[in-house]
PDB file of N, CA and C in Angstrom:
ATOM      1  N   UNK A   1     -22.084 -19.039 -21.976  1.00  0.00           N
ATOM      2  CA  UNK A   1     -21.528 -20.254 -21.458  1.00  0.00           C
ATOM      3  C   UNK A   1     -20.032 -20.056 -21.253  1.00  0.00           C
ATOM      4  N   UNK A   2     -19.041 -20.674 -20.016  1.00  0.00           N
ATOM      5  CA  UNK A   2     -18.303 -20.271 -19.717  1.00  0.00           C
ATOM      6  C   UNK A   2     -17.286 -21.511 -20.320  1.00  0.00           C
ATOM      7  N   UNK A   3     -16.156 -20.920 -21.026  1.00  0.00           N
ATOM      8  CA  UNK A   3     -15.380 -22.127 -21.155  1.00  0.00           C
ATOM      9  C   UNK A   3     -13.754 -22.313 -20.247  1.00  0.00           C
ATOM     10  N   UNK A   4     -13.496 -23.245 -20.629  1.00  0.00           N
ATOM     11  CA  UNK A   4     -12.288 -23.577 -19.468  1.00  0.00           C
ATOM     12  C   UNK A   4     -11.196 -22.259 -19.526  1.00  0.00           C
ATOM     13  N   UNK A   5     -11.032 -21.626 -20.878  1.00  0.00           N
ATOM     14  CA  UNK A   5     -10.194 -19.912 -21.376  1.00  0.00           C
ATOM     15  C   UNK A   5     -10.893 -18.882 -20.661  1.00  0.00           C
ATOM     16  N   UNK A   6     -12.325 -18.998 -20.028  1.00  0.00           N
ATOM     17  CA  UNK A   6     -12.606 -17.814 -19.528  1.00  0.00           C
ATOM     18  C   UNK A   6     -12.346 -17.860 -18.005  1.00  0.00           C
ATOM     19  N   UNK A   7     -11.839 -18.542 -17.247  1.00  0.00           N
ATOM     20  CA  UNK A   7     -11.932 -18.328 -15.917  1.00  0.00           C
ATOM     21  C   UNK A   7     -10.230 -17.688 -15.489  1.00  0.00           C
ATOM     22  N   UNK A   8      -9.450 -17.316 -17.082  1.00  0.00           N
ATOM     23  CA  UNK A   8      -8.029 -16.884 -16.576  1.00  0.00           C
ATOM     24  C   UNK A   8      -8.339 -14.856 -17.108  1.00  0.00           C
ATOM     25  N   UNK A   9     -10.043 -14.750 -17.335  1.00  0.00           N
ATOM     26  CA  UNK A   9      -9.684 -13.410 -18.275  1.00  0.00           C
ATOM     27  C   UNK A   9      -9.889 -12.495 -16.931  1.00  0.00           C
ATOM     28  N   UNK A  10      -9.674 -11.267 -16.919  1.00  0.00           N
ATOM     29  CA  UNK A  10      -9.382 -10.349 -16.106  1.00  0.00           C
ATOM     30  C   UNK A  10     -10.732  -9.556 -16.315  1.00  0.00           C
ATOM     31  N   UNK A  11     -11.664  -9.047 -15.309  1.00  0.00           N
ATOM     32  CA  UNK A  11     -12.992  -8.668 -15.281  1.00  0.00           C
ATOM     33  C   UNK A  11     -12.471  -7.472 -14.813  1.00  0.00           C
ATOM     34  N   UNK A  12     -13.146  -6.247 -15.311  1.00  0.00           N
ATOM     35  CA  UNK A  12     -13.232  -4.971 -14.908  1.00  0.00           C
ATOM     36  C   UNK A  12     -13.906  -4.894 -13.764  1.00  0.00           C
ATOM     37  N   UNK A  13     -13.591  -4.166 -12.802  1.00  0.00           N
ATOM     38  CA  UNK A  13     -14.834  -4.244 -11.662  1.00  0.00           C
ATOM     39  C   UNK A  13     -15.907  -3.504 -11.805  1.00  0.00           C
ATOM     40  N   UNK A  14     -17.213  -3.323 -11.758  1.00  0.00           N
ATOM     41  CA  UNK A  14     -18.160  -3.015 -11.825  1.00  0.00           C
ATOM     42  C   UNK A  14     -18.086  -1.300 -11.180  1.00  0.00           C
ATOM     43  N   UNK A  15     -18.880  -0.773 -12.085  1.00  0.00           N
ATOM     44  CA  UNK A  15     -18.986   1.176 -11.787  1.00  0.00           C
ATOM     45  C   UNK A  15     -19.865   1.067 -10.872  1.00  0.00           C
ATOM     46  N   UNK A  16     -19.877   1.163  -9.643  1.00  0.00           N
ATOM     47  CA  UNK A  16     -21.388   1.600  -9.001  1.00  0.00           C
ATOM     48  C   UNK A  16     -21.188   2.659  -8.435  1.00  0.00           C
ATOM     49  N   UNK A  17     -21.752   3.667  -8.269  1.00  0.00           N
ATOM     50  CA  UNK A  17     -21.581   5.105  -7.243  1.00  0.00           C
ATOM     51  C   UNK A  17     -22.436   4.550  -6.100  1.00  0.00           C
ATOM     52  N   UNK A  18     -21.126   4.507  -5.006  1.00  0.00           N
ATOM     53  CA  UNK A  18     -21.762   4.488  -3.943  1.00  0.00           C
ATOM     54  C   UNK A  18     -22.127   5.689  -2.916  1.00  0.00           C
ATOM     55  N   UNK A  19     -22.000   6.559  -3.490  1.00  0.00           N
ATOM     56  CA  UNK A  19     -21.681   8.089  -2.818  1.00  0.00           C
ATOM     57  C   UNK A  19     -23.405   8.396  -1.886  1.00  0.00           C
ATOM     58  N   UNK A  20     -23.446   8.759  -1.361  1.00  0.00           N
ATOM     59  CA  UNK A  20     -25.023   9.587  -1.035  1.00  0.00           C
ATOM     60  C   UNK A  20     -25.375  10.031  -1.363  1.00  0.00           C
ATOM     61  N   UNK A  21     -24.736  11.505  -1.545  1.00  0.00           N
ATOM     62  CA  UNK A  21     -24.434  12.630  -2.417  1.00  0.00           C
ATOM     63  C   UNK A  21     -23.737  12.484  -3.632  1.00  0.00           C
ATOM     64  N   UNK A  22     -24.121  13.524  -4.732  1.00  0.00           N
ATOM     65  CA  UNK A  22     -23.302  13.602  -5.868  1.00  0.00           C
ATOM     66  C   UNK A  22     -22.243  14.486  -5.465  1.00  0.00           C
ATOM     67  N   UNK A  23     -20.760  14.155  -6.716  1.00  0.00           N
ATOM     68  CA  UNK A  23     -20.262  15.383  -6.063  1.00  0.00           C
ATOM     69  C   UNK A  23     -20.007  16.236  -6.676  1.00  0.00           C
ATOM     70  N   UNK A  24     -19.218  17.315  -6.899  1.00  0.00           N
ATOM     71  CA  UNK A  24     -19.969  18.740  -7.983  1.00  0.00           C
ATOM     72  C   UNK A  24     -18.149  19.066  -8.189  1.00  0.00           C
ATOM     73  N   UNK A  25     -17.726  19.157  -9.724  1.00  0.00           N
ATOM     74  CA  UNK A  25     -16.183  19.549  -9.524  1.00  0.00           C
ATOM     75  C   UNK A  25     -15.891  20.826  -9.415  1.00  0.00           C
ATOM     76  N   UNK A  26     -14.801  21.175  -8.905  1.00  0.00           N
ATOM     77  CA  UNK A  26     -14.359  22.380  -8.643  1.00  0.00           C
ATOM     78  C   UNK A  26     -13.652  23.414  -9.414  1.00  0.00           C
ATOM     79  N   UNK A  27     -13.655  24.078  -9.889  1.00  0.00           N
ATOM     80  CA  UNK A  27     -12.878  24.902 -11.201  1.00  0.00           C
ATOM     81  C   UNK A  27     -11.047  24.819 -10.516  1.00  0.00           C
ATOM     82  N   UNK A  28     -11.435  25.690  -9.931  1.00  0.00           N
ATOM     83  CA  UNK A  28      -9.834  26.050  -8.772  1.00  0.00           C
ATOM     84  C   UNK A  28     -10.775  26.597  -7.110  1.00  0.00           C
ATOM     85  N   UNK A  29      -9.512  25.943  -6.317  1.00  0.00           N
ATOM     86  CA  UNK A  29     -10.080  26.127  -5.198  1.00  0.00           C
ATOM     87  C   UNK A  29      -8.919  26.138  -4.075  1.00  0.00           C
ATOM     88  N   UNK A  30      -8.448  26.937  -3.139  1.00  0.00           N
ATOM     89  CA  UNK A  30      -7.540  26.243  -2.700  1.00  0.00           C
ATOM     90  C   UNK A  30      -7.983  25.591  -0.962  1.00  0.00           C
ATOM     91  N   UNK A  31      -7.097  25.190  -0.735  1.00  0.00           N
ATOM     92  CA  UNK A  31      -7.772  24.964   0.580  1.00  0.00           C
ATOM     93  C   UNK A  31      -6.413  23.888   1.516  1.00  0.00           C
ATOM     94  N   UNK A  32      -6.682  24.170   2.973  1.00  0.00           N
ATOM     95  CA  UNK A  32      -5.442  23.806   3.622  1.00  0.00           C
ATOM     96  C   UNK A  32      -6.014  22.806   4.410  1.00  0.00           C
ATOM     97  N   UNK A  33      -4.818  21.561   4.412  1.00  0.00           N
ATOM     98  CA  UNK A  33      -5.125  20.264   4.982  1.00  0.00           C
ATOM     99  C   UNK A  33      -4.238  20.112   6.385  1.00  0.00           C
ATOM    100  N   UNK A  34      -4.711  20.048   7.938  1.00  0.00           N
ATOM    101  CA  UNK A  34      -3.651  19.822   8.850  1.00  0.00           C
ATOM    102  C   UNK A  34      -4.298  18.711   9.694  1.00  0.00           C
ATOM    103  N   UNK A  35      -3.483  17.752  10.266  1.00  0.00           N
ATOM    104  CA  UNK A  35      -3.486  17.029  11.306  1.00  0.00           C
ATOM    105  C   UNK A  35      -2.967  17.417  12.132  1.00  0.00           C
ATOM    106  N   UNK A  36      -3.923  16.579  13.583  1.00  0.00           N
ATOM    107  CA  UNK A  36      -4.038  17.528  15.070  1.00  0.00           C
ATOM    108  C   UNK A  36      -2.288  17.488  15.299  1.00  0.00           C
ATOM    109  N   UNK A  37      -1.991  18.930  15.765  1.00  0.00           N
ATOM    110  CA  UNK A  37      -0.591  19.428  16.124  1.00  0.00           C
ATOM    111  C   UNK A  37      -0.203  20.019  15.141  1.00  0.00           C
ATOM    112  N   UNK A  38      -0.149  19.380  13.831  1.00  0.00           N
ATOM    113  CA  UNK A  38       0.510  20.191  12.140  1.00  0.00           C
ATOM    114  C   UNK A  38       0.616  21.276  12.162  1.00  0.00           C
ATOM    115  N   UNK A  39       1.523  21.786  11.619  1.00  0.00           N
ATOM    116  CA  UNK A  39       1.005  23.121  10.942  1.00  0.00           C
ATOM    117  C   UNK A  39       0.223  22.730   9.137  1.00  0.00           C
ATOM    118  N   UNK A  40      -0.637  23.403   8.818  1.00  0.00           N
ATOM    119  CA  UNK A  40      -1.490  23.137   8.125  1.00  0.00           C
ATOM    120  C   UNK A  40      -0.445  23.250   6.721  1.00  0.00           C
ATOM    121  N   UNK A  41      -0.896  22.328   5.679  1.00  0.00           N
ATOM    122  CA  UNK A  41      -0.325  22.221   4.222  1.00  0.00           C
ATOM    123  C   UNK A  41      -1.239  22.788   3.181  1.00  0.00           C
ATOM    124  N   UNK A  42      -0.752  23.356   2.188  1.00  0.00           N
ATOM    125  CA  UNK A  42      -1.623  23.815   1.203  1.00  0.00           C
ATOM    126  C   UNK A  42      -2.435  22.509   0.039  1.00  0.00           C
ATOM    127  N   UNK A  43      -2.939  22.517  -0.410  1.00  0.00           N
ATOM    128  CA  UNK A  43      -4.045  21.807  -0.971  1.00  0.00           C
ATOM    129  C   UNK A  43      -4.582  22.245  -2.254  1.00  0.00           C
ATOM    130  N   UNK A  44      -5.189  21.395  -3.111  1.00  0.00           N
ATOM    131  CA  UNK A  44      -6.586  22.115  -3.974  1.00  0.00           C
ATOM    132  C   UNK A  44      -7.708  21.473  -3.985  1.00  0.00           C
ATOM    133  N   UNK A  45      -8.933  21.688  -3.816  1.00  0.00           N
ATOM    134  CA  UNK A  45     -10.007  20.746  -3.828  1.00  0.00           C
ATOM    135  C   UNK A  45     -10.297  21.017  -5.331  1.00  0.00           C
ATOM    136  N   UNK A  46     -10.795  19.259  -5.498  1.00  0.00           N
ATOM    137  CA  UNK A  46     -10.921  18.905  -6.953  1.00  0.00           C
ATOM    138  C   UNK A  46     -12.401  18.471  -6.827  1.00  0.00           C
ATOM    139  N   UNK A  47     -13.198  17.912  -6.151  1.00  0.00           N
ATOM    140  CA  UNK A  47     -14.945  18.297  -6.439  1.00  0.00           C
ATOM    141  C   UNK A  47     -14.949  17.949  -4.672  1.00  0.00           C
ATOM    142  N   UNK A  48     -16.602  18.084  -4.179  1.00  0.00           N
ATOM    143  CA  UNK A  48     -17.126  18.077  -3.435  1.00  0.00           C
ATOM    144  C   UNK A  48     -18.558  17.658  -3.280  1.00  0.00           C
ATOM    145  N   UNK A  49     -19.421  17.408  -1.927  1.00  0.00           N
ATOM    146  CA  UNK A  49     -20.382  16.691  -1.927  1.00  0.00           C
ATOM    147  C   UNK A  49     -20.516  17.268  -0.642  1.00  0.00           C
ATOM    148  N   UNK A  50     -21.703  17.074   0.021  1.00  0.00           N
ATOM    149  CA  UNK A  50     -22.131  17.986   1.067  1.00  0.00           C
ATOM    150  C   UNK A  50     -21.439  17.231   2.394  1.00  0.00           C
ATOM    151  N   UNK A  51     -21.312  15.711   1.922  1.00  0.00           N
ATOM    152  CA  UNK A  51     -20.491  14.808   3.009  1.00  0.00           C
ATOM    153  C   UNK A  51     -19.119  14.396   3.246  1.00  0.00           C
ATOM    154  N   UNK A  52     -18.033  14.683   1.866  1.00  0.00           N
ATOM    155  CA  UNK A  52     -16.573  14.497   1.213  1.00  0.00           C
ATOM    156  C   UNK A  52     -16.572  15.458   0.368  1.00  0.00           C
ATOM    157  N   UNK A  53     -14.803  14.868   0.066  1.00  0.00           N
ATOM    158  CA  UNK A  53     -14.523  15.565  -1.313  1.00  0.00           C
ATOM    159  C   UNK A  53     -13.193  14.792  -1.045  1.00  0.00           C
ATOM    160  N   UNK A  54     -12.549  15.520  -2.741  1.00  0.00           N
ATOM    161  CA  UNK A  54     -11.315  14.779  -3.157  1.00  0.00           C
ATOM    162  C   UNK A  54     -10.439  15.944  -2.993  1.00  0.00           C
ATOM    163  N   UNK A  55      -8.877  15.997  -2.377  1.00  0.00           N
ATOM    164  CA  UNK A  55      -8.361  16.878  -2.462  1.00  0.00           C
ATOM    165  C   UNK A  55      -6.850  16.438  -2.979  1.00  0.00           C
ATOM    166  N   UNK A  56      -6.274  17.379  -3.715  1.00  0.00           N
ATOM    167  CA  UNK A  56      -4.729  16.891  -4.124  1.00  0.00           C
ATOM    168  C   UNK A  56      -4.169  17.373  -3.250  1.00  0.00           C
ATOM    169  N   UNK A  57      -3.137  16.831  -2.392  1.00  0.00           N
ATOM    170  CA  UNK A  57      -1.922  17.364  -1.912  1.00  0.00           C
ATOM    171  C   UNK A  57      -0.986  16.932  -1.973  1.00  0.00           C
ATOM    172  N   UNK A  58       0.119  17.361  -1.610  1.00  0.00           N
ATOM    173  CA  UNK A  58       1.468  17.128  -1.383  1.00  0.00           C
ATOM    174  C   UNK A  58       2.188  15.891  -0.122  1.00  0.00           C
ATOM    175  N   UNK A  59       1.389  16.253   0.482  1.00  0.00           N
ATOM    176  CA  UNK A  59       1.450  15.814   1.875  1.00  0.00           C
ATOM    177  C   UNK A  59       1.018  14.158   1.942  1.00  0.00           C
ATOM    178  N   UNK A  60       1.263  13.225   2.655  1.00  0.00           N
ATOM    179  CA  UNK A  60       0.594  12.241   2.162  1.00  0.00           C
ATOM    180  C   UNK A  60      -0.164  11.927   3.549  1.00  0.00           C
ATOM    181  N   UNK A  61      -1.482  10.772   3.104  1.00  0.00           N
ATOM    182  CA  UNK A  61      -2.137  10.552   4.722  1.00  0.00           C
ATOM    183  C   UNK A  61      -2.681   9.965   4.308  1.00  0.00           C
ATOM    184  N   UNK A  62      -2.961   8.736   5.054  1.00  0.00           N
ATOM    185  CA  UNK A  62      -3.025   7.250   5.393  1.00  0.00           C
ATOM    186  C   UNK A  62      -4.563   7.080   5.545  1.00  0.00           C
ATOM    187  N   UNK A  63      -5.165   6.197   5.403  1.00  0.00           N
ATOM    188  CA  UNK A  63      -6.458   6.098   5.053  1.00  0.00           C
ATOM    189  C   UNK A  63      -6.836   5.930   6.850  1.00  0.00           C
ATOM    190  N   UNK A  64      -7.834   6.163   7.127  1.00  0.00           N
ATOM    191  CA  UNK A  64      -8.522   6.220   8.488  1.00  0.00           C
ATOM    192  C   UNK A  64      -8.065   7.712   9.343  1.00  0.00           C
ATOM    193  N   UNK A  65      -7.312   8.059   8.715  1.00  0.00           N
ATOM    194  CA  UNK A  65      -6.192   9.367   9.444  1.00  0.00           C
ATOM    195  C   UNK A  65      -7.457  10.530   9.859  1.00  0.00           C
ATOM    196  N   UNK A  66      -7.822  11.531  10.406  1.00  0.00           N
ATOM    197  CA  UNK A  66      -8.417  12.358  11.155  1.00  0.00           C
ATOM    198  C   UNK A  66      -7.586  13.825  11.020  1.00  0.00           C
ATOM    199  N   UNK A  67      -7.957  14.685  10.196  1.00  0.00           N
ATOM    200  CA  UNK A  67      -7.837  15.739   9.461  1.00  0.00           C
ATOM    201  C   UNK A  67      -8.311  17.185  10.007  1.00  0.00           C
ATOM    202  N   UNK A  68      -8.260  18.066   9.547  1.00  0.00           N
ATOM    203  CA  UNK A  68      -8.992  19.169  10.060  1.00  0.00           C
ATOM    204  C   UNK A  68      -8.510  19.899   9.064  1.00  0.00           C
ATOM    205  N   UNK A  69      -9.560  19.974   7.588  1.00  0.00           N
ATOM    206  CA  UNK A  69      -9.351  20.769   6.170  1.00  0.00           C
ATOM    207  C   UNK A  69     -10.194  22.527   6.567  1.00  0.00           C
ATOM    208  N   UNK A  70      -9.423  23.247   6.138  1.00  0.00           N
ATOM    209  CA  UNK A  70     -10.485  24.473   5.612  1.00  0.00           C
ATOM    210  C   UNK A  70     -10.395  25.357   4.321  1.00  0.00           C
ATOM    211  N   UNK A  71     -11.569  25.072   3.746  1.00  0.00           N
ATOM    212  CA  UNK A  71     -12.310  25.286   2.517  1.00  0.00           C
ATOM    213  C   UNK A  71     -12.380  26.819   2.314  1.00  0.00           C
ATOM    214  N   UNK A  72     -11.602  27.162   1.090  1.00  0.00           N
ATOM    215  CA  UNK A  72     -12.508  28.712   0.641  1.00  0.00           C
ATOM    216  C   UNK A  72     -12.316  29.258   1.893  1.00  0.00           C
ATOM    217  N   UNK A  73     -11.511  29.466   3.207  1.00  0.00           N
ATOM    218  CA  UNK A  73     -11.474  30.326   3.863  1.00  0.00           C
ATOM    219  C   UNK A  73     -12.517  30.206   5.328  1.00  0.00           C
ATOM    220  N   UNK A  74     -13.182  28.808   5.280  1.00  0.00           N
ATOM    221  CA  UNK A  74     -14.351  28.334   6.255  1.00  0.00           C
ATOM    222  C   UNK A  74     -13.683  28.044   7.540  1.00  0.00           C
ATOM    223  N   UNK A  75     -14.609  27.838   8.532  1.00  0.00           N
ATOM    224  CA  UNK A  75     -14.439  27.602   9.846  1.00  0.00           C
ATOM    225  C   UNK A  75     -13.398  26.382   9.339  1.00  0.00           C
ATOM    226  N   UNK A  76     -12.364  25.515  10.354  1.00  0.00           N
ATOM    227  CA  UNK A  76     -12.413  23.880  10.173  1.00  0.00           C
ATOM    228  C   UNK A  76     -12.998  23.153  10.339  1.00  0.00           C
ATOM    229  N   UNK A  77     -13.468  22.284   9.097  1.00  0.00           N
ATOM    230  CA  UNK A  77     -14.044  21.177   9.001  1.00  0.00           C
ATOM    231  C   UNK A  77     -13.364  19.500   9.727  1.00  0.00           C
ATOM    232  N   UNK A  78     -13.798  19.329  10.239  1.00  0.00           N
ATOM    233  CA  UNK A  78     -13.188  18.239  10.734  1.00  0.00           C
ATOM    234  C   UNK A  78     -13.852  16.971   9.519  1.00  0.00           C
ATOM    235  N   UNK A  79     -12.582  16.054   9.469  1.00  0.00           N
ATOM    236  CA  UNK A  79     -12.500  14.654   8.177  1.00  0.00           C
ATOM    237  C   UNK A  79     -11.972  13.532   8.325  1.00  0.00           C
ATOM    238  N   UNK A  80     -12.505  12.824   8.000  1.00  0.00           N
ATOM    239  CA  UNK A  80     -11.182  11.028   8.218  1.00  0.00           C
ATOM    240  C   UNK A  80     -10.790  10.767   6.694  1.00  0.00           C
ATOM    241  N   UNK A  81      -9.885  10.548   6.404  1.00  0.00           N
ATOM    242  CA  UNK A  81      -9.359  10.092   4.828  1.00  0.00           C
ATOM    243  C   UNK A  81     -10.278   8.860   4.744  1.00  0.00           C
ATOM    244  N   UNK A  82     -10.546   8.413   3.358  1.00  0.00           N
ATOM    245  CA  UNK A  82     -11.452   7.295   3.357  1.00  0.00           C
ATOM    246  C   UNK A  82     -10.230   6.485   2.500  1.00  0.00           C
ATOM    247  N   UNK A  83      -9.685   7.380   1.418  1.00  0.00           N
ATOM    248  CA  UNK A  83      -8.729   6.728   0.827  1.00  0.00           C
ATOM    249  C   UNK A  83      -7.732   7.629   0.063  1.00  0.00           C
ATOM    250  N   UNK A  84      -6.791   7.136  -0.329  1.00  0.00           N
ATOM    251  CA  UNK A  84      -5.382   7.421  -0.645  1.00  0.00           C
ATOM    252  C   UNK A  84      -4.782   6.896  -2.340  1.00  0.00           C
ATOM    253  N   UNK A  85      -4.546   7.359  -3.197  1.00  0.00           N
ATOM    254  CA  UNK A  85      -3.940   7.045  -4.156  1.00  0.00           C
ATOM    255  C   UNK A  85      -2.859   7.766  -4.973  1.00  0.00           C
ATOM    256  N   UNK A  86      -2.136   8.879  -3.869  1.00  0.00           N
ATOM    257  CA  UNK A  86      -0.314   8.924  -3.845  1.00  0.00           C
ATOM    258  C   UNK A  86      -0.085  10.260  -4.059  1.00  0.00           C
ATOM    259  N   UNK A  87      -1.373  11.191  -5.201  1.00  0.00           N
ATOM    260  CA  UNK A  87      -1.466  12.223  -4.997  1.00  0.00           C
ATOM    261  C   UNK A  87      -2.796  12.926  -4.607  1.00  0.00           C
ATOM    262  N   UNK A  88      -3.700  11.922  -4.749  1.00  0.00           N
ATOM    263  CA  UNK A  88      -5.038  12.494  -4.057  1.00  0.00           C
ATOM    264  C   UNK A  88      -5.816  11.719  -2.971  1.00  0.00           C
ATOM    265  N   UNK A  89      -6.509  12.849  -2.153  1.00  0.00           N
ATOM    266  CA  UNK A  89      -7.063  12.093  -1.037  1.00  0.00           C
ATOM    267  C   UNK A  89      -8.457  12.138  -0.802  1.00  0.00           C
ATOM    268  N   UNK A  90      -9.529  11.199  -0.803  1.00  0.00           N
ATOM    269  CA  UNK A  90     -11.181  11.214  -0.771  1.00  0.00           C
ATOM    270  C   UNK A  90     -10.906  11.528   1.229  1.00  0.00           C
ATOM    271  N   UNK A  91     -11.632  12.532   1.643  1.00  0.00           N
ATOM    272  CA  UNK A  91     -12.339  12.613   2.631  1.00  0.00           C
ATOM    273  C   UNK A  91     -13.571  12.812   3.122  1.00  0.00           C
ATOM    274  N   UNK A  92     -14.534  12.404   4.237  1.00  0.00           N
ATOM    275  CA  UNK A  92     -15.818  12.160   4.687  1.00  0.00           C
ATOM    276  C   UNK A  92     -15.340  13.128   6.109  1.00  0.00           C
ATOM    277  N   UNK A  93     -16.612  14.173   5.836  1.00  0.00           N
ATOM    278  CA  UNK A  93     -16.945  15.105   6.819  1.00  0.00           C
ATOM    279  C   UNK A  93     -17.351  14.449   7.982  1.00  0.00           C
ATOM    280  N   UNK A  94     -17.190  14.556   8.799  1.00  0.00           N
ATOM    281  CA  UNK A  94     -17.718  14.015  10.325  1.00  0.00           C
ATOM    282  C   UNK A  94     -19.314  14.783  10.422  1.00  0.00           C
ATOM    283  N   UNK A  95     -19.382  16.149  10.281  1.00  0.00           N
ATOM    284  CA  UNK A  95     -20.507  16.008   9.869  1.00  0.00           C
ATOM    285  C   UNK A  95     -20.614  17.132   8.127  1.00  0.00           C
ATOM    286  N   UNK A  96     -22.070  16.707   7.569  1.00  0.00           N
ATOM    287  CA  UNK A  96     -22.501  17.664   6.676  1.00  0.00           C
ATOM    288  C   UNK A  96     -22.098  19.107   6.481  1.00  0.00           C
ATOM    289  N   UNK A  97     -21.472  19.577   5.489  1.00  0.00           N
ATOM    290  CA  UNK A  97     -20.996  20.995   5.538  1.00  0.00           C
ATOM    291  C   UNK A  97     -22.395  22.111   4.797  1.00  0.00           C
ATOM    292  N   UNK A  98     -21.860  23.194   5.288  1.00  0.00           N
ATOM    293  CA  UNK A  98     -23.642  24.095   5.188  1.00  0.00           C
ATOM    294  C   UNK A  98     -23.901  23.935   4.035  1.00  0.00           C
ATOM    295  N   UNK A  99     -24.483  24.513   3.719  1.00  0.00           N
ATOM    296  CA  UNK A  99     -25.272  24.723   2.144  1.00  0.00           C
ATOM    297  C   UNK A  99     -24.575  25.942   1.737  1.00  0.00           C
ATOM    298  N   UNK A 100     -24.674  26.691   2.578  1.00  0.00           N
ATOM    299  CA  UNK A 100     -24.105  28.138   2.444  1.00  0.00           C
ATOM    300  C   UNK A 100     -22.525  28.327   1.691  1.00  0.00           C
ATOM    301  N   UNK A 101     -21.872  27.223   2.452  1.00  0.00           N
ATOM    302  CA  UNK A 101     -20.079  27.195   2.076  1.00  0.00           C
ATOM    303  C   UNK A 101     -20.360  26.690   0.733  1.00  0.00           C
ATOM    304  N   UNK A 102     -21.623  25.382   0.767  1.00  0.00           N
ATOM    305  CA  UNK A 102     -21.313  24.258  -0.576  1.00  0.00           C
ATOM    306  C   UNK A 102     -21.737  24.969  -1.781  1.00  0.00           C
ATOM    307  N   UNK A 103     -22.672  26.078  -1.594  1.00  0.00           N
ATOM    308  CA  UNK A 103     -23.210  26.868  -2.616  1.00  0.00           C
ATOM    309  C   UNK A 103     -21.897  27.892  -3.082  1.00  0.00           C
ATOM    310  N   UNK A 104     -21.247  28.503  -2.236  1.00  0.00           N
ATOM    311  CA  UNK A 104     -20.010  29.471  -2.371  1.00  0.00           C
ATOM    312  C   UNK A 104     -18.822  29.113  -3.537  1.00  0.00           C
ATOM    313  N   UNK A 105     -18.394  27.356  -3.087  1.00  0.00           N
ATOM    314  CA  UNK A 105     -17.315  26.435  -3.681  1.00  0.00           C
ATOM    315  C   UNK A 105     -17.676  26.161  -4.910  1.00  0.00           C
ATOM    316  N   UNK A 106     -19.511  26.278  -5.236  1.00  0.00           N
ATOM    317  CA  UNK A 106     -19.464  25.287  -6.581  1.00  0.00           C
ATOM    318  C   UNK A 106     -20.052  26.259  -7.274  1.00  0.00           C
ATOM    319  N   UNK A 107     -20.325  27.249  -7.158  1.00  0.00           N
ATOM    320  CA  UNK A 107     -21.503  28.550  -7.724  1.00  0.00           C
ATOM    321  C   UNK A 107     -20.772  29.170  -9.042  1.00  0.00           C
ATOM    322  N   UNK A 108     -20.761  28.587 -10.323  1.00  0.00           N
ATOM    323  CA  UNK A 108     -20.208  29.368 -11.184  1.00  0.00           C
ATOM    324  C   UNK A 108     -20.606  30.408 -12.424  1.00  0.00           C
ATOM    325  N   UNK A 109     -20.253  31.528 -12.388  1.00  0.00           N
ATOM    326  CA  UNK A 109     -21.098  32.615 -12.828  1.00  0.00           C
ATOM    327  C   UNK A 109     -20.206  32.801 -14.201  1.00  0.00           C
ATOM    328  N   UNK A 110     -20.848  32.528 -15.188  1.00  0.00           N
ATOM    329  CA  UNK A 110     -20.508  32.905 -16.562  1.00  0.00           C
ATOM    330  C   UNK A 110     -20.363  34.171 -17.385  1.00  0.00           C
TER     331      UNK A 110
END
């Protein structure tokens, strides 16, 4: 039952993963972030998913922004930032990246 003290308390927002994919973290990785014309900036990817990933950079970029990252040394991937929080950036692949690269990035041998 709600009393007249609870409608000033501050609610956590709810955890839901909305992802498609899970995403798998990265030990160390490096990888270079450029927008069309740039010359490309250095990077590290911090996990991945066959559709995004989170990357730290230096560089900053604006949510909706249109990217062109390459991974581990891969063709360019083309990306739109989904979001921004000052030192890291979530991006969504335009399309699915192989299995082949995603197996390479996350494959760790003990």
């Amino acid at each position: 039952m709600a009393t007249k003290f609870s409608q000033y308390r501050k609610v956590a927002p709810a955890l839901v993963e909305q992802r498609s994919a899970p995403r798998h973290p990265i030990l160390v990785s490096r990888a270079s972030v450029r927008k069309q014309g740039d010359t490309p900036a250095e990077a590290t990817l911090r996990d991945l998913s066959v559709y995004g990933c989170r990357l730290a950079c230096a560089t900053g970029h604006d949510q909706g922004e249109r990217l062109w990252l390459r991974l581990h040394g891969s063709l360019p991937i083309a990306a739109t930032v989904v979001w921004n929080d000052g030192g890291h950036i979530g991006c969504r692949f335009d399309a699915p990246i192989e299995r082949s690269l995603m197996r390479a990035l996350t494959l760790v041998i003990c």
